[in-house]
Protein backbone atom coordinates (compact mmCIF):
# COMPACT_ATOMS: atom_id res chain seq x y z
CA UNK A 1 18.44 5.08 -35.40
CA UNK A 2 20.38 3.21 -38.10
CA UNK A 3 19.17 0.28 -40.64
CA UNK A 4 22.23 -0.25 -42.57
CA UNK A 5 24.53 -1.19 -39.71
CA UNK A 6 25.58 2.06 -38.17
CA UNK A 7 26.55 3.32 -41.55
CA UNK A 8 24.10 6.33 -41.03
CA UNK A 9 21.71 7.42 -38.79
CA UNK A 10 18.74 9.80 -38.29
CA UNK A 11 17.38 11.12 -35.42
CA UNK A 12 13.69 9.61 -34.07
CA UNK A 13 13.00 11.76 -31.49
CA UNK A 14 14.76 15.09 -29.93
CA UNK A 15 13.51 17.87 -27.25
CA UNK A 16 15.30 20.70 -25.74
CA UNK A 17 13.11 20.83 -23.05
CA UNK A 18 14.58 20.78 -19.64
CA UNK A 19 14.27 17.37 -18.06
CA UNK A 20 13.46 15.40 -21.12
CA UNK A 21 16.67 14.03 -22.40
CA UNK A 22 16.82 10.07 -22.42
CA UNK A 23 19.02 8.45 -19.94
CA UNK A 24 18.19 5.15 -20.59
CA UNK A 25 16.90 2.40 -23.51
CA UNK A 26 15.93 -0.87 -24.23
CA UNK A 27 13.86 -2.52 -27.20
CA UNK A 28 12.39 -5.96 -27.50
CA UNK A 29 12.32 -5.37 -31.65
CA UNK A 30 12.83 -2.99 -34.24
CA UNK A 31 8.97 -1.05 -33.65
CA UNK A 32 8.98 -1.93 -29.74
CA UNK A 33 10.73 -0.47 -27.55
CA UNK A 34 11.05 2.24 -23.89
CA UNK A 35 13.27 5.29 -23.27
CA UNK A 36 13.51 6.66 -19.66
CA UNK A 37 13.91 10.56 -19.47
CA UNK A 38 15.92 13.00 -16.79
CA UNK A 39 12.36 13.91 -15.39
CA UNK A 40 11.65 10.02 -14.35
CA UNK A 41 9.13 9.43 -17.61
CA UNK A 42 8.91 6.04 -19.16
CA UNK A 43 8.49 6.77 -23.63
CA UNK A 44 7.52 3.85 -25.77
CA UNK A 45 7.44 3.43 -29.44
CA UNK A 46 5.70 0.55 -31.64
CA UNK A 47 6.39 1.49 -34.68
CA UNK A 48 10.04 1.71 -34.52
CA UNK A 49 10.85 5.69 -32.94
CA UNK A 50 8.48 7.23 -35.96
CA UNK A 51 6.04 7.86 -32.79
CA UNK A 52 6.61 7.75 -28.88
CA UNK A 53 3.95 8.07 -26.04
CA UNK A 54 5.10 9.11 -22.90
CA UNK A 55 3.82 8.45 -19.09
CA UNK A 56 5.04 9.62 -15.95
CA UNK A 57 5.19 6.14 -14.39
CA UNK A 58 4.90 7.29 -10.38
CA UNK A 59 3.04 10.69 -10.57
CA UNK A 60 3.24 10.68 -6.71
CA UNK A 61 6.98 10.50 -6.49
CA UNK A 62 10.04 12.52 -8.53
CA UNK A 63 12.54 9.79 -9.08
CA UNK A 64 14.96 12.16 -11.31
CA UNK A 65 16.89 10.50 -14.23
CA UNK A 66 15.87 6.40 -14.84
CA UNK A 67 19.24 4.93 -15.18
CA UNK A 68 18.39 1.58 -16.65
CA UNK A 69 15.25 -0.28 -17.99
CA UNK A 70 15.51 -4.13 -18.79
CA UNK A 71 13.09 -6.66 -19.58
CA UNK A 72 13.10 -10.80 -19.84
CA UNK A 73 10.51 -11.25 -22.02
CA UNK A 74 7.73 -9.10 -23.48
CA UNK A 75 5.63 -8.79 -19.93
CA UNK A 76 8.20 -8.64 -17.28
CA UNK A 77 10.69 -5.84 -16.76
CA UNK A 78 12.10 -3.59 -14.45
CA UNK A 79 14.05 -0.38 -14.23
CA UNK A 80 16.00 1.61 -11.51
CA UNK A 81 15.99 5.54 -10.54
CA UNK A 82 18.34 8.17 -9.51
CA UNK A 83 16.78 7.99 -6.12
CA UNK A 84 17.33 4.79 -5.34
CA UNK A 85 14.08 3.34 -6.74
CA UNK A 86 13.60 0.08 -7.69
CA UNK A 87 10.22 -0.81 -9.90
CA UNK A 88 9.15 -3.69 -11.67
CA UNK A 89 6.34 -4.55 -14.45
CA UNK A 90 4.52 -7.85 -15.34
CA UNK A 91 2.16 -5.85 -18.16
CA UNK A 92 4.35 -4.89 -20.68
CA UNK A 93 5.46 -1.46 -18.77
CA UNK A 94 1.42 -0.69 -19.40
CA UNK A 95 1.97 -0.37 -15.54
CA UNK A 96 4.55 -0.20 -12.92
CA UNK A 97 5.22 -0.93 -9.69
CA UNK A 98 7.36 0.09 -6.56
CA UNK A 99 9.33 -2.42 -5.12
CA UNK A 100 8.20 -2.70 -1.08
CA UNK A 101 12.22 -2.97 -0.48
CA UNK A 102 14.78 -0.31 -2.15
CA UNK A 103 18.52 -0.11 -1.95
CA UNK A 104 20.56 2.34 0.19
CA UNK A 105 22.23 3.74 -2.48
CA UNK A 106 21.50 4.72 -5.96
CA UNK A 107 21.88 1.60 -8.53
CA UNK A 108 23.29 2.77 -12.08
CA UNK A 109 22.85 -0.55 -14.22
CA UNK A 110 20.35 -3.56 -14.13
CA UNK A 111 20.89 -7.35 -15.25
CA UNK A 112 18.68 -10.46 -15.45
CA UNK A 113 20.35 -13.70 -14.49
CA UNK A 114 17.21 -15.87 -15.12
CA UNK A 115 13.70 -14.76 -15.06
CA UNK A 116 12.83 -14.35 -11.82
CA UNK A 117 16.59 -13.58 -10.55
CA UNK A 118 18.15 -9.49 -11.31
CA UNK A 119 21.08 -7.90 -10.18
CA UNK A 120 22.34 -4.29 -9.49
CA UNK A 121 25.49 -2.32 -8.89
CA UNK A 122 25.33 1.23 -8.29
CA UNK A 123 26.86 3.94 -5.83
CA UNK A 124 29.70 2.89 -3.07
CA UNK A 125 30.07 -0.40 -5.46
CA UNK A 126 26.79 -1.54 -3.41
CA UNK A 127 25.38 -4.39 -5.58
CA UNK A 128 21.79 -6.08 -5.13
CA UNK A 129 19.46 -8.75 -5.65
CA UNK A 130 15.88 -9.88 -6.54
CA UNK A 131 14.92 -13.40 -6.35
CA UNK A 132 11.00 -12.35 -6.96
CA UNK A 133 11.68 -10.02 -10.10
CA UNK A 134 12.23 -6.74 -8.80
CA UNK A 135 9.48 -6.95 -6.24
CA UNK A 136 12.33 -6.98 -3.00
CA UNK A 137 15.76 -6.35 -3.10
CA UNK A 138 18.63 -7.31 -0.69
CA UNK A 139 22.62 -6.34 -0.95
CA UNK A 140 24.58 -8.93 -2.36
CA UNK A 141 27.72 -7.05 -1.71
CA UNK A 142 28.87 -3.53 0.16
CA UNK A 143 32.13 -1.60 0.16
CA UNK A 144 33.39 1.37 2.24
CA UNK A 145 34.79 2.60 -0.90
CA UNK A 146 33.70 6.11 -2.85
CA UNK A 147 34.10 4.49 -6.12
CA UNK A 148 30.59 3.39 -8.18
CA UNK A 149 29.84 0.47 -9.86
CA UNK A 150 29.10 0.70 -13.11
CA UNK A 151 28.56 -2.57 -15.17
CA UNK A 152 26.68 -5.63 -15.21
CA UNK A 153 26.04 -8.92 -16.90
CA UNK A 154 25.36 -12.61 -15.84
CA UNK A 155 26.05 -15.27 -18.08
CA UNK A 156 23.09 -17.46 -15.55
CA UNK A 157 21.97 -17.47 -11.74
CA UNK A 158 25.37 -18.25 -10.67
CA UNK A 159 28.19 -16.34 -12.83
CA UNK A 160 28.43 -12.64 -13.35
CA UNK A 161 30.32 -9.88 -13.13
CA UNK A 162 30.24 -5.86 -12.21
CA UNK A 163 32.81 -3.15 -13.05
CA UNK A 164 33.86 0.03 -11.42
CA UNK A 165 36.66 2.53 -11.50
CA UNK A 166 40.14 2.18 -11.16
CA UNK A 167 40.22 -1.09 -13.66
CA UNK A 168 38.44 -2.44 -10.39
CA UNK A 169 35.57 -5.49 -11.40
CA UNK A 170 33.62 -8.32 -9.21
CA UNK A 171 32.63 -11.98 -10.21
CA UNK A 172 30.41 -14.15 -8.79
CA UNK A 173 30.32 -17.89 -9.45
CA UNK A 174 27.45 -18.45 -6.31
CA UNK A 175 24.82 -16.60 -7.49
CA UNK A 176 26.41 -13.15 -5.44
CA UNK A 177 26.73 -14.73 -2.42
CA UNK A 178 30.37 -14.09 -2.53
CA UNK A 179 31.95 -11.70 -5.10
CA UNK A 180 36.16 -12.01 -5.56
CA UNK A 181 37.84 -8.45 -6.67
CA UNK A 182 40.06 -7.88 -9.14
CA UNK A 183 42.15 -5.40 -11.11
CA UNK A 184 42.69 -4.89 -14.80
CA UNK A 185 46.20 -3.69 -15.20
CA UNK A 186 46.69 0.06 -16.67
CA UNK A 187 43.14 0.82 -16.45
CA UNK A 188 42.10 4.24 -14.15
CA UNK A 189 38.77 5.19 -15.69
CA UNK A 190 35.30 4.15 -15.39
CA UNK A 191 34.61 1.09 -16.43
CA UNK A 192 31.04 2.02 -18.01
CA UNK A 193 29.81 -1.46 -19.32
CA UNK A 194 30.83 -5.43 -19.43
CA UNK A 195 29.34 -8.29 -21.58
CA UNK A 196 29.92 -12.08 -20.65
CA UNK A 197 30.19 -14.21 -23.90
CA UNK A 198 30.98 -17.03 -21.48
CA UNK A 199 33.40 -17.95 -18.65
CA UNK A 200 36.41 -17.03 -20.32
CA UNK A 201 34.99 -14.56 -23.32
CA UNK A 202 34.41 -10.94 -22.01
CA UNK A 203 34.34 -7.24 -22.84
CA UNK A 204 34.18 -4.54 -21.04
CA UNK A 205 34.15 -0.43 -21.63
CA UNK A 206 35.84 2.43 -20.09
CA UNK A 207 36.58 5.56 -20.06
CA UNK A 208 40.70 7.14 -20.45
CA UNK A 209 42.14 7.18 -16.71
């Protein structure tokens, strides 16, 4: 954690226990926030990472690693599992629950477009989407390819983009239901993250190809 701008940092929490190290994080303020483990737990923290409580959220099923946890707002949120399971929350992530329809393949990164409408990419560049906030998902786009995909944002409903390897990415201006591919020139690694300032503004992260 840092409060001077990355200038320093300490360490909040640490474990070398076997299946605890966090794969995933997202906080709605400096006390509140989750962190998702290797061994499929959901942490949270009020009071800024000084204290974390942790829950296995689906004591009935191992999920392995949780990849990605967002949220809209304060209630609704959702988060995505190394075995391909999708589950959403309308309480805060007090509880959670399984989605009734999963993807084929395992989904690495999560994005709201608006609050009822989420996005995934994942494995095979397979990318999904909810129109009932995580409850069902359908694919929005499929690829014989081996390559993942990696990134996500949405700018709205209608425009986003996904990354994968290769300097390979997608955009959408239809709300997925078409996605146009294109190539970043020079670029062979993976293409971890992208953020959509607007139409013509964008980042995105890789690693050296």
């Amino acid at each position: 954690k840092t409060v001077d701008q990355g200038d320093t940092w300490s360490v909040v929490w640490s474990s070398t226990t076997s299946g605890t190290g966090i794969t995933a994080l997202y906080f709605f303020s400096a006390d509140t926030g989750f962190a998702g483990t290797q061994g499929g737990n959901i942490m949270k923290t009020t009071d800024g990472g000084v204290t974390w409580s942790s829950t296995d959220f689906d004591p009935s099923n191992d999920q392995g690693d949780i990849n990605d946890i967002q949220f809209h707002d304060t209630d609704h949120g959702v988060l995505t599992t190394n075995y391909n399971g999708m589950y959403h929350t309308s309480d805060g992530g007090a509880t959670w629950v399984a989605a009734t329809t999963n993807p084929s393949s395992g989904q690495f990164a999560l994005c709201y477009a608006d609050a009822t409408t989420l996005f995934s990419c994942g494995n095979s560049q397979s990318i999904y989407k909810s129109t009932d906030g995580g409850a069902t998902w359908t694919s929005s786009h499929s690829s014989a390819s081996t390559n993942v995909a990696l990134g996500i944002d949405f700018l709205d409903a209608d425009h986003g983009m996904v990354t994968s390897e290769d300097g390979q990415y997608f955009t959408t201006t239809d709300g997925g239901a078409s996605w146009s591919s294109n190539t970043i020139p020079g670029q062979s690694g993976l293409m971890h993250g992208v953020v959509m300032l607007d139409l013509n503004d964008l980042f995105v992260c890789a690693t050296p190809g």
